[in-house]
PDB file of N, CA and C in Angstrom:
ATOM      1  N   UNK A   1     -77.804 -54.225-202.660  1.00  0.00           N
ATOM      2  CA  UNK A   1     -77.923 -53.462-201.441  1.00  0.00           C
ATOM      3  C   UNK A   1     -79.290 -53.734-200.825  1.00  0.00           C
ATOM      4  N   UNK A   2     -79.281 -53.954-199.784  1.00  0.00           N
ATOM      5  CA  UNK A   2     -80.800 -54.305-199.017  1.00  0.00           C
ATOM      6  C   UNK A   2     -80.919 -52.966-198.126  1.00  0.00           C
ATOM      7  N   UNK A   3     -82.347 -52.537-198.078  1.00  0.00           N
ATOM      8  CA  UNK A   3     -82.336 -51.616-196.884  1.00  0.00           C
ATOM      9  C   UNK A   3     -83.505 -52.367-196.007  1.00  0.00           C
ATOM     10  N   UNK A   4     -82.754 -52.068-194.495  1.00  0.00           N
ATOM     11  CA  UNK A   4     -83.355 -52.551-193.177  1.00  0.00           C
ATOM     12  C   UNK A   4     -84.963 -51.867-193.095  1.00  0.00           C
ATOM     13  N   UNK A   5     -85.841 -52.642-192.504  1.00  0.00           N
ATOM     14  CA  UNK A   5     -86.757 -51.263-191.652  1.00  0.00           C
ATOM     15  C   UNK A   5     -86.658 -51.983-190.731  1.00  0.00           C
ATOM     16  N   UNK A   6     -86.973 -50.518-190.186  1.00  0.00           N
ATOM     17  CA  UNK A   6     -87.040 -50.359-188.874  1.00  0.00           C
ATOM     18  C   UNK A   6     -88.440 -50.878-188.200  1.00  0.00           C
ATOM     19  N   UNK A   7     -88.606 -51.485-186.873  1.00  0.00           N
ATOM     20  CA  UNK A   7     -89.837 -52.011-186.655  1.00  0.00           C
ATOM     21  C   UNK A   7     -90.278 -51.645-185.318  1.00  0.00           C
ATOM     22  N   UNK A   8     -89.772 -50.603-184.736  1.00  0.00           N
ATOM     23  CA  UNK A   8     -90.020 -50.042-183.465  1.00  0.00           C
ATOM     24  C   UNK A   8     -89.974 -48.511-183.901  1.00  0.00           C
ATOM     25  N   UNK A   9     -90.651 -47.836-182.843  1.00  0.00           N
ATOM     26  CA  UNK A   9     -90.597 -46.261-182.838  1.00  0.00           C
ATOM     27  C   UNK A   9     -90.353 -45.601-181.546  1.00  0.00           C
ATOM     28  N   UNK A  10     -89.660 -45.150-181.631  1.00  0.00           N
ATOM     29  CA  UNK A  10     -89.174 -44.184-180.276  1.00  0.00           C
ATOM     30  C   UNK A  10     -89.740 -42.932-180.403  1.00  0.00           C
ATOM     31  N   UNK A  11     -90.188 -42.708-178.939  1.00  0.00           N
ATOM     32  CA  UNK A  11     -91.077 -41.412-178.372  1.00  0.00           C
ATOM     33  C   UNK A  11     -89.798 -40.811-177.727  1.00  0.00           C
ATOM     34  N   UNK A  12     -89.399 -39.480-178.269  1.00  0.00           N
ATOM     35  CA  UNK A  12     -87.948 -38.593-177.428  1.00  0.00           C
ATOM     36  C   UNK A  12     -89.110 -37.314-177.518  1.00  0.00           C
ATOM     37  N   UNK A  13     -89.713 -36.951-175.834  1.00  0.00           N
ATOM     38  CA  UNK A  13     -90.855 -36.178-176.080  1.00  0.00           C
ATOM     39  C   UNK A  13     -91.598 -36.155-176.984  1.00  0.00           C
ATOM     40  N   UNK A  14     -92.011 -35.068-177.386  1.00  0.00           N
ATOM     41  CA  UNK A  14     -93.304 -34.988-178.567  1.00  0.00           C
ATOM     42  C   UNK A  14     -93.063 -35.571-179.842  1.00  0.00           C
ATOM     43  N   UNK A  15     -91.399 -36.011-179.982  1.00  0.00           N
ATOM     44  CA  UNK A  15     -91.243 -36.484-181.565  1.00  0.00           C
ATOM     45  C   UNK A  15     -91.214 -38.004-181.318  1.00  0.00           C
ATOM     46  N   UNK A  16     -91.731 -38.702-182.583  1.00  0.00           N
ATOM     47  CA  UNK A  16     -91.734 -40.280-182.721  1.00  0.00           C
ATOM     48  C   UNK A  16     -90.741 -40.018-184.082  1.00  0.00           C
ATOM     49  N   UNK A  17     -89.635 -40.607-183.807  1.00  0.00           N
ATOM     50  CA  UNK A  17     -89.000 -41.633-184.909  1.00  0.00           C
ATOM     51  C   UNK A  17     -88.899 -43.136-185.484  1.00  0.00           C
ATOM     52  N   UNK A  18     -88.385 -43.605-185.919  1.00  0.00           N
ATOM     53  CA  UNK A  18     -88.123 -44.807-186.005  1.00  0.00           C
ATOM     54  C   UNK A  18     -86.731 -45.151-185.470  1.00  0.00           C
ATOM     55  N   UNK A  19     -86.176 -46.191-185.025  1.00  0.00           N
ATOM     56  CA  UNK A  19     -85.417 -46.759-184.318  1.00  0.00           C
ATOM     57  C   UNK A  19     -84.220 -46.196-186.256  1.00  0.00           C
ATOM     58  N   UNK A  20     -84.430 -46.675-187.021  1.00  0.00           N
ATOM     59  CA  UNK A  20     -83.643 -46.146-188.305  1.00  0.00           C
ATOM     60  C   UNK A  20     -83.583 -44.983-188.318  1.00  0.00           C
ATOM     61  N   UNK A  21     -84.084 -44.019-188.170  1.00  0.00           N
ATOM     62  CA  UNK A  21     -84.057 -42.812-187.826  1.00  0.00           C
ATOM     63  C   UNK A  21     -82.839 -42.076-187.349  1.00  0.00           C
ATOM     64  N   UNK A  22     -82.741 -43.327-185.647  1.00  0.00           N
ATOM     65  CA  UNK A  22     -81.914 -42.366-184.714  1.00  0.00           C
ATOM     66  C   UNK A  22     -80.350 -43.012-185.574  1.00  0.00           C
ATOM     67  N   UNK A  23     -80.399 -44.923-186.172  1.00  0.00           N
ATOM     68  CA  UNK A  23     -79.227 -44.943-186.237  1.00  0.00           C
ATOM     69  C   UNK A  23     -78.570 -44.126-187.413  1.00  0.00           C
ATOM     70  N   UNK A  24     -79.713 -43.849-188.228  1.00  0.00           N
ATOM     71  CA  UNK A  24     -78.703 -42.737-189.640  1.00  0.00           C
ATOM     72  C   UNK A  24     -78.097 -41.313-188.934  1.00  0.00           C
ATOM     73  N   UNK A  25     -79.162 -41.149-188.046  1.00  0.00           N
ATOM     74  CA  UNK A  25     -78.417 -39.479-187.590  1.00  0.00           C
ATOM     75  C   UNK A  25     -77.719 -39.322-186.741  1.00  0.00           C
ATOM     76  N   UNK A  26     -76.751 -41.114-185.876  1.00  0.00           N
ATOM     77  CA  UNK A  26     -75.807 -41.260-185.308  1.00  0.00           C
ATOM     78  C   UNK A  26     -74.827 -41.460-186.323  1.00  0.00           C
ATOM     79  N   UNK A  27     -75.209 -42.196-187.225  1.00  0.00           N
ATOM     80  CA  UNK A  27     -74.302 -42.382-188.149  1.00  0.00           C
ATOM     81  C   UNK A  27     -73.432 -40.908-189.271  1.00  0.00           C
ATOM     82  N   UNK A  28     -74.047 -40.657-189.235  1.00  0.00           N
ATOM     83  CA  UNK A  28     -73.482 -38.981-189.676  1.00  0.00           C
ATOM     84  C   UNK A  28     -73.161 -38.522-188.874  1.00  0.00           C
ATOM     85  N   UNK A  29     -73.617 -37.930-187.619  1.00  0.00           N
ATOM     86  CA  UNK A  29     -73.235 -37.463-186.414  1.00  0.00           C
ATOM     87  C   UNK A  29     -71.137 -38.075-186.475  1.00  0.00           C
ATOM     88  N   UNK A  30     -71.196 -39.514-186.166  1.00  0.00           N
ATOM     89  CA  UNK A  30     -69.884 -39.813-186.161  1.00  0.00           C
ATOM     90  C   UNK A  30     -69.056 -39.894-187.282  1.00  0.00           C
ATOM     91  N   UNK A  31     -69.537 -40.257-188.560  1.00  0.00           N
ATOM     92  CA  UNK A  31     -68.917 -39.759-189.744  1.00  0.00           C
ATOM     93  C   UNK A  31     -68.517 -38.348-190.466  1.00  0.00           C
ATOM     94  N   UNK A  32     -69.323 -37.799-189.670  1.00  0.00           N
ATOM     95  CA  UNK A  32     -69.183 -35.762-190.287  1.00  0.00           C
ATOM     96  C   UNK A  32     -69.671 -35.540-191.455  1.00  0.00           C
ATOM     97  N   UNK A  33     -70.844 -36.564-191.249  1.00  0.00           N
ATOM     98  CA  UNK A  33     -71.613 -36.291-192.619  1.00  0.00           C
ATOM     99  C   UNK A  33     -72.721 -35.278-192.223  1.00  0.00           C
ATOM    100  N   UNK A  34     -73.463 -33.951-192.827  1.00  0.00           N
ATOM    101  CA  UNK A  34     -74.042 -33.263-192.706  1.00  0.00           C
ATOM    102  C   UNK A  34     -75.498 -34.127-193.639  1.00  0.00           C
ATOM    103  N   UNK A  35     -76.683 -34.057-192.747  1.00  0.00           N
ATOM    104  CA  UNK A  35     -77.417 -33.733-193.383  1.00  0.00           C
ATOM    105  C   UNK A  35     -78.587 -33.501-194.260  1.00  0.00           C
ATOM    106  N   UNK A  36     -78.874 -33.311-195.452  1.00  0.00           N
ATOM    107  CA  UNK A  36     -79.697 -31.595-195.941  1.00  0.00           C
ATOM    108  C   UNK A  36     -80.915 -32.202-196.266  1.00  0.00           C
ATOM    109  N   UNK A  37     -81.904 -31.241-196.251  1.00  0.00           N
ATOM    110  CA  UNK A  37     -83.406 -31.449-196.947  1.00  0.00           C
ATOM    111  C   UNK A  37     -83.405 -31.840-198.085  1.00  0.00           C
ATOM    112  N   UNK A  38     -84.045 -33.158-198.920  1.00  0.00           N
ATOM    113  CA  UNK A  38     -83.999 -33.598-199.686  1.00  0.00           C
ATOM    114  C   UNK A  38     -85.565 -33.101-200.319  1.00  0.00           C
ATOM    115  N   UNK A  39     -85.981 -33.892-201.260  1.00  0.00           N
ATOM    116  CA  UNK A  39     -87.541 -33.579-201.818  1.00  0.00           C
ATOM    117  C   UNK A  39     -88.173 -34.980-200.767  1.00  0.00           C
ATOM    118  N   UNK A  40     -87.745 -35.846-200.863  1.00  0.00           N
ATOM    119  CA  UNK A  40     -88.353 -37.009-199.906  1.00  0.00           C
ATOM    120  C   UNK A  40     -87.673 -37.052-198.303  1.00  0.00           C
ATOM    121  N   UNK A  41     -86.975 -36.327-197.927  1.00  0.00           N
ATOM    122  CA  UNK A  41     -86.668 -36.588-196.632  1.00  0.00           C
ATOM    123  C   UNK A  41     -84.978 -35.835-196.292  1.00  0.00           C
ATOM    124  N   UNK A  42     -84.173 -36.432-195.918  1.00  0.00           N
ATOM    125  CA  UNK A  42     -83.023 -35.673-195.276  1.00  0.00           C
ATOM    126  C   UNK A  42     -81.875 -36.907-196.268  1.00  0.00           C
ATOM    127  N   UNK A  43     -80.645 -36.277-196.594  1.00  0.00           N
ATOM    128  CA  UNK A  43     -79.726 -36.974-197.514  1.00  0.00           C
ATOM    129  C   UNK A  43     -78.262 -36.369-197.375  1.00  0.00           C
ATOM    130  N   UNK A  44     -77.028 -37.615-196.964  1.00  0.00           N
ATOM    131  CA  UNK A  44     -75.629 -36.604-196.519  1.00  0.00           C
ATOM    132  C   UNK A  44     -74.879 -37.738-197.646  1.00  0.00           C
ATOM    133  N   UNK A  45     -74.059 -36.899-198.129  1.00  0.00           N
ATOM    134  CA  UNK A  45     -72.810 -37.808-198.824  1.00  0.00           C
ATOM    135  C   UNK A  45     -71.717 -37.393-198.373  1.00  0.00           C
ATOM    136  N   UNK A  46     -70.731 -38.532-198.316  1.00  0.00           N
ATOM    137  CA  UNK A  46     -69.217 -37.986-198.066  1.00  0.00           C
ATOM    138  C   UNK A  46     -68.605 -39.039-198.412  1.00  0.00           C
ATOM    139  N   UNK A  47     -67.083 -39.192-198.358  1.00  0.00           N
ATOM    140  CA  UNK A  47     -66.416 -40.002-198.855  1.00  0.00           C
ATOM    141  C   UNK A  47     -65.833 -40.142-197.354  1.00  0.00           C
ATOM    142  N   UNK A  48     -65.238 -41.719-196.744  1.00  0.00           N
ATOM    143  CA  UNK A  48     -65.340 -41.968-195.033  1.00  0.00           C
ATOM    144  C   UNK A  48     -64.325 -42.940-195.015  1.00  0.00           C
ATOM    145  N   UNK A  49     -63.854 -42.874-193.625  1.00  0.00           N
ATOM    146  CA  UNK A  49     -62.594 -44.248-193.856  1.00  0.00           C
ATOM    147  C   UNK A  49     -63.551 -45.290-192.923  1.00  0.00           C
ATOM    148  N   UNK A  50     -63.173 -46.051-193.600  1.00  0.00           N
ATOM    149  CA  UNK A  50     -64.117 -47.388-193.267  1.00  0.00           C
ATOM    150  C   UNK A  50     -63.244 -48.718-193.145  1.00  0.00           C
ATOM    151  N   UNK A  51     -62.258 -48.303-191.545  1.00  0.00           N
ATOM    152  CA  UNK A  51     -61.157 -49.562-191.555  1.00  0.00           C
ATOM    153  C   UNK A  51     -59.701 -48.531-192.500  1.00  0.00           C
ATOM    154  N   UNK A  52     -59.581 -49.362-193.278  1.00  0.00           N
ATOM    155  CA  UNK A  52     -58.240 -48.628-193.569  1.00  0.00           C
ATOM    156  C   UNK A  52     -58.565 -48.227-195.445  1.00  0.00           C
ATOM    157  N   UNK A  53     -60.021 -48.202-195.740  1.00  0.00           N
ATOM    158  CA  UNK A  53     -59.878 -47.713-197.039  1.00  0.00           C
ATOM    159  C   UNK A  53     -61.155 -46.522-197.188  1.00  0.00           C
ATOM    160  N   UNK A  54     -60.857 -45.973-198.303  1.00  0.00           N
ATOM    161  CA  UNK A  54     -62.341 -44.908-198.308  1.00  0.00           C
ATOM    162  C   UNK A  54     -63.411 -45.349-198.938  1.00  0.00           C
ATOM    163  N   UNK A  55     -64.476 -44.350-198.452  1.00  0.00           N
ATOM    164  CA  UNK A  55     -65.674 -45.418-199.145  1.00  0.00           C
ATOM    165  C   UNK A  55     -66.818 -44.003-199.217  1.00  0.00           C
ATOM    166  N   UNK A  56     -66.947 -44.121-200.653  1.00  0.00           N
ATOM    167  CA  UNK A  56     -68.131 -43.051-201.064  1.00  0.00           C
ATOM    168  C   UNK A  56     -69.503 -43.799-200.299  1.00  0.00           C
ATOM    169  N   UNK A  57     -70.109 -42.961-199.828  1.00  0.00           N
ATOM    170  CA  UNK A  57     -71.133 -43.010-198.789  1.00  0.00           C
ATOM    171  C   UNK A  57     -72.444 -41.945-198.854  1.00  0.00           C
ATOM    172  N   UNK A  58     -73.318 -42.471-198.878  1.00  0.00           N
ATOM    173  CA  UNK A  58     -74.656 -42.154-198.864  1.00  0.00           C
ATOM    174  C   UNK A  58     -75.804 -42.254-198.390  1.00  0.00           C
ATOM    175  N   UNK A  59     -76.067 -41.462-197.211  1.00  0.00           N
ATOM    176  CA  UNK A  59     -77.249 -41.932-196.254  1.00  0.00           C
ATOM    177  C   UNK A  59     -78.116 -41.432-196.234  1.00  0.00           C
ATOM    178  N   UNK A  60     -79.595 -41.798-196.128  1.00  0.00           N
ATOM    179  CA  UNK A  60     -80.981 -41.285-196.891  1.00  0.00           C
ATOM    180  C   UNK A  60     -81.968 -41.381-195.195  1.00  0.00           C
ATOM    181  N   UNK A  61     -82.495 -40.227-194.961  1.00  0.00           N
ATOM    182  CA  UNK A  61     -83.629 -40.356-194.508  1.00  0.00           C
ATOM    183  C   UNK A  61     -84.923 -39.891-194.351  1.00  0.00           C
ATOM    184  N   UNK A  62     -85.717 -41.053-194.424  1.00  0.00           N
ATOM    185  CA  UNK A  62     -86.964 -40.416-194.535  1.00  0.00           C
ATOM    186  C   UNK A  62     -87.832 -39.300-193.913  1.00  0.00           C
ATOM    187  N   UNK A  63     -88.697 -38.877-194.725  1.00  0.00           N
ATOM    188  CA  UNK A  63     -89.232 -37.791-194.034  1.00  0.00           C
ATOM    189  C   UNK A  63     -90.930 -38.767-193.126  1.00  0.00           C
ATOM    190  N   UNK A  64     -90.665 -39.701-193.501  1.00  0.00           N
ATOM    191  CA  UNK A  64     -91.740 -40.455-192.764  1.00  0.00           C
ATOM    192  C   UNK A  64     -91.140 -41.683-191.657  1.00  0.00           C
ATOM    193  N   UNK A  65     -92.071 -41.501-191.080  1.00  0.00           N
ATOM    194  CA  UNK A  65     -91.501 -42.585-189.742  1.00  0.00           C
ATOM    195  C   UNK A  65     -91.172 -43.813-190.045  1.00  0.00           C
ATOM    196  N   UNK A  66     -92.362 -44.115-190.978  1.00  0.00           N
ATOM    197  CA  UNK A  66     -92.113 -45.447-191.400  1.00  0.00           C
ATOM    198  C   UNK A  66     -91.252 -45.720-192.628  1.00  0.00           C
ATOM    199  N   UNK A  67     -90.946 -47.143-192.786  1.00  0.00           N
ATOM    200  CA  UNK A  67     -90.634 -47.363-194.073  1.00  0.00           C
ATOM    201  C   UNK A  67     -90.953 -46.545-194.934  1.00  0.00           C
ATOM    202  N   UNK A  68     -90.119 -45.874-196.070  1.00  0.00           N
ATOM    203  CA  UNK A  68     -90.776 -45.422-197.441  1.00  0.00           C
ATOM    204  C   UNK A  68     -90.243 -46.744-198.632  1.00  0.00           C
ATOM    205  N   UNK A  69     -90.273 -47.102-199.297  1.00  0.00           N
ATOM    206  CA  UNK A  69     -89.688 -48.076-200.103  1.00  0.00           C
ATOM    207  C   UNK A  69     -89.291 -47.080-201.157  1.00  0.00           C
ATOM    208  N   UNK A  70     -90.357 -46.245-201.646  1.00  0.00           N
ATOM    209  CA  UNK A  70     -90.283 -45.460-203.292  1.00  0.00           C
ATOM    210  C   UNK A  70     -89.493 -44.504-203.162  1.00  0.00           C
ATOM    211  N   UNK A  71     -89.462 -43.610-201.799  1.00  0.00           N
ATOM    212  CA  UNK A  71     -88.158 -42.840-201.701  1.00  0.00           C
ATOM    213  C   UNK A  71     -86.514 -43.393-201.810  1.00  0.00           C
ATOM    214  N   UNK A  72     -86.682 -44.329-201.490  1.00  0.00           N
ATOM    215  CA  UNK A  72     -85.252 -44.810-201.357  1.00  0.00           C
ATOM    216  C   UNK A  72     -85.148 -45.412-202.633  1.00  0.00           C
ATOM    217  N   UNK A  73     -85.781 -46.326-202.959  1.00  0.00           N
ATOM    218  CA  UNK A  73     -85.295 -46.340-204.505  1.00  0.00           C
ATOM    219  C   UNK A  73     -85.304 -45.439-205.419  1.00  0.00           C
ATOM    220  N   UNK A  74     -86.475 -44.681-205.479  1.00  0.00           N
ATOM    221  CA  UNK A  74     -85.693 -43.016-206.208  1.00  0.00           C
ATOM    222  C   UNK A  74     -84.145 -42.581-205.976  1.00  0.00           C
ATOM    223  N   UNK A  75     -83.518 -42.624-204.620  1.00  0.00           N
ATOM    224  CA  UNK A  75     -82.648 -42.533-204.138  1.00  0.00           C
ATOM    225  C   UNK A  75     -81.477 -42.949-204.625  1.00  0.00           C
ATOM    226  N   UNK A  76     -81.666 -44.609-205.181  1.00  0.00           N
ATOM    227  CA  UNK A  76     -80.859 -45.331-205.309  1.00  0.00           C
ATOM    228  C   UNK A  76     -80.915 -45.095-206.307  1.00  0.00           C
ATOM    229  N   UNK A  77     -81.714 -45.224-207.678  1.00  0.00           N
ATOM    230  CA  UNK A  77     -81.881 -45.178-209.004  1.00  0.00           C
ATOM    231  C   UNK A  77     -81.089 -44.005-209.186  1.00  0.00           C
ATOM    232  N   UNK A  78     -80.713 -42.754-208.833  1.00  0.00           N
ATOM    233  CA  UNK A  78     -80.424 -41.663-209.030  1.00  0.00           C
ATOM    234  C   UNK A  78     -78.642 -41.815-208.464  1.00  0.00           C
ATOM    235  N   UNK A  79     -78.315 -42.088-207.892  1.00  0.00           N
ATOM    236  CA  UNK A  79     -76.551 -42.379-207.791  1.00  0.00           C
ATOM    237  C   UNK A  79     -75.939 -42.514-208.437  1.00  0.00           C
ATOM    238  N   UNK A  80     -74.973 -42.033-208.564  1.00  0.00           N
ATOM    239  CA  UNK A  80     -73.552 -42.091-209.637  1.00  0.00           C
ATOM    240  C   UNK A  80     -73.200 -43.927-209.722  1.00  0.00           C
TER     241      UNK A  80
END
């Protein structure tokens, strides 16, 4: 599994995200994935149809703008 960074930051008024940012919390947004406060940042699981099969799913985001590397592999190390 590779994770992207993001290399731009978007100003939406007073908040700066990262361009990864907005696509994880579109990406839940259209999946109906919720979600929740993690210890490193925000984290939704669900199981999703993806084409015509399901697919356990897990999307992580940081509580920092930038890249975190160590959060997400905590992240990953920790999955079923």
């Amino acid at each position: 599994m590779r994770v992207a960074r993001a290399l731009s930051s978007v100003h939406i008024g007073d908040i700066c995200c990262s361009v990864g940012h907005l696509i994880v919390d579109s990406l839940a947004a259209r999946l109906g994935l919720r979600l929740l406060p993690d210890k490193d940042g925000f984290v939704g699981q669900g199981t999703v149809n993806v084409g015509e099969a399901l697919v356990d799913l897990t999307l992580f985001k940081s509580s920092k703008t930038n890249f975190a590397p160590r959060p997400v592999l905590t992240l990953l190390q920790n999955l079923p």
